[in-house]
Protein backbone atom coordinates (compact mmCIF):
# COMPACT_ATOMS: atom_id res chain seq x y z
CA UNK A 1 1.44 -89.23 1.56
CA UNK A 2 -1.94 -90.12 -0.02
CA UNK A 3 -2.13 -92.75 2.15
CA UNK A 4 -1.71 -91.41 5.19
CA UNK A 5 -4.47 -88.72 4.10
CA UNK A 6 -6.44 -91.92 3.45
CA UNK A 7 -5.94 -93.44 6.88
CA UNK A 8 -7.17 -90.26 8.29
CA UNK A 9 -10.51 -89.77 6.38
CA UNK A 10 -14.21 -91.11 6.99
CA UNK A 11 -14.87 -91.24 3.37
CA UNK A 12 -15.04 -95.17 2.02
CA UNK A 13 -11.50 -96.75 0.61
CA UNK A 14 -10.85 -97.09 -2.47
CA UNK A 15 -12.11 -99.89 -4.86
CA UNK A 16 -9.27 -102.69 -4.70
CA UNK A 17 -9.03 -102.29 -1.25
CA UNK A 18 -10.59 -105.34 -0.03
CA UNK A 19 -12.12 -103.94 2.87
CA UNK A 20 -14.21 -107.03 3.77
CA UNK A 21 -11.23 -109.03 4.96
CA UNK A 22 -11.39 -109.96 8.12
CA UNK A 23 -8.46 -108.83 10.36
CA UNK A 24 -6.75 -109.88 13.85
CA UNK A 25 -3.62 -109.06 15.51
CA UNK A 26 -1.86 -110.69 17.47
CA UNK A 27 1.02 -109.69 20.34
CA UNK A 28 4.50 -110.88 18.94
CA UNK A 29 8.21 -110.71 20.64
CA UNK A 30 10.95 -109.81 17.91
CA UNK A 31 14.76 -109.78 18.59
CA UNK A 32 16.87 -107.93 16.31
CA UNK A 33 20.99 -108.19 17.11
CA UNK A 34 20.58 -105.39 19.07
CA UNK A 35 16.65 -104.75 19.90
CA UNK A 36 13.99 -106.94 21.69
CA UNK A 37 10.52 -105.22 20.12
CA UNK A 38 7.47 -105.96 21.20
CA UNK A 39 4.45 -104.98 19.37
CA UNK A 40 1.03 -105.90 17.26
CA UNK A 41 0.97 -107.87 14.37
CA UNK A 42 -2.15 -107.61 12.00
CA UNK A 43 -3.28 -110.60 10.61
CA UNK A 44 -5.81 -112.39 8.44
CA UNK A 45 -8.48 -114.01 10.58
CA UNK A 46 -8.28 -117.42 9.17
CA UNK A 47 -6.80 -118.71 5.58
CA UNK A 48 -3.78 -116.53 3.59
CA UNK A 49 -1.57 -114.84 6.10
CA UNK A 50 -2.91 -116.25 9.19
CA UNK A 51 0.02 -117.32 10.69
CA UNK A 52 3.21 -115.02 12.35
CA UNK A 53 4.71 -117.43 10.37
CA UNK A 54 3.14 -116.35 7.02
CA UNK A 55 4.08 -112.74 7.43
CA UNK A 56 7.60 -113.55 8.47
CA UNK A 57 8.07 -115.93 5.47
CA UNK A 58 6.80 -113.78 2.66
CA UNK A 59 8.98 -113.32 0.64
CA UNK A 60 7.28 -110.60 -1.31
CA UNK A 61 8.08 -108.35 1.29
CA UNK A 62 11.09 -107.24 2.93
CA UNK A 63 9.13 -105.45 5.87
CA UNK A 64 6.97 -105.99 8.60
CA UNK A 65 4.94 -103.26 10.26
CA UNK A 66 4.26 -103.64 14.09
CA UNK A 67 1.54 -101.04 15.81
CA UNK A 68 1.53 -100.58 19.51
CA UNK A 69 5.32 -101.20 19.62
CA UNK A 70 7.90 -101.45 22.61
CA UNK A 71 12.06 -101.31 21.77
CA UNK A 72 14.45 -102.21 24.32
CA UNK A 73 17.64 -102.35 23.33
CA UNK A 74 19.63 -105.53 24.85
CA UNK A 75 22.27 -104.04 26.00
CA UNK A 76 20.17 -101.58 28.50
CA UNK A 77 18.94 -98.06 27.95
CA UNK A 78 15.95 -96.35 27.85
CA UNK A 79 12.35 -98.51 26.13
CA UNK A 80 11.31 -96.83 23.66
CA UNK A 81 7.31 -96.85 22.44
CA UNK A 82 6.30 -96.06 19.12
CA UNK A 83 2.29 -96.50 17.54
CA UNK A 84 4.12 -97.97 14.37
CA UNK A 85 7.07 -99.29 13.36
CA UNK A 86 8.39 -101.35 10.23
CA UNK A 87 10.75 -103.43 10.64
CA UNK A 88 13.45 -104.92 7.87
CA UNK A 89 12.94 -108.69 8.06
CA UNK A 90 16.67 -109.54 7.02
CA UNK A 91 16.88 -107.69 11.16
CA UNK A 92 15.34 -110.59 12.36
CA UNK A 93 17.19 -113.43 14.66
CA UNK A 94 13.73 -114.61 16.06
CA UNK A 95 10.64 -114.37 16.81
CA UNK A 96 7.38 -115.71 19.15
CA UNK A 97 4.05 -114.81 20.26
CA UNK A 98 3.51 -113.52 23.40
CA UNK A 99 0.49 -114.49 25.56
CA UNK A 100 -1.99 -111.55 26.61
CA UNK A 101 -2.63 -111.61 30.59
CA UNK A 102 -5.90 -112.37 30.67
């Protein structure tokens, strides 16, 4: 809870918070046995965690959190959107980027 009260406040965060890292996400495709999600992937800019690959591979942590998210589910039904979703990473079969229409 006291981080979603965090998320929502203009004061500064914390001390420990690292807020000079410099951040980019990136569009990524995920298939779960029985979802296809699309969604955004935050990222480091360059250096530690700046690969999909580096998030998926952590072993650290057994979740990834998507923002701007899409599920389909493969077998048909309604798409579902979401602002945020974690997902369990032992859910994963694959995953790829996806390329932004430019």
């Amino acid at each position: 809870m006291l981080d979603n009260q965090r998320m929502n406040a203009t004061e500064p965060a914390p001390e420990g918070d690292q807020p000079g890292i410099d951040l980019r996400t990136e569009r990524i495709r995920i298939e779960t046995e029985r979802h296809r999600i699309e969604g955004m992937l935050t990222l480091a800019r360059d250096g530690y965690r700046s690969r999909v690959s580096d998030v998926l591979n952590a072993s650290e942590r057994d979740f990834i959190t998507l923002t701007d998210v899409t599920v389909a589910p493969l077998d048909g039904g309604p798409i579902e959107l979401h602002a945020y979703l974690s997902l369990a990473r032992r859910h994963i079969v694959f995953a790829v980027a996806v390329d932004d229409p430019a």
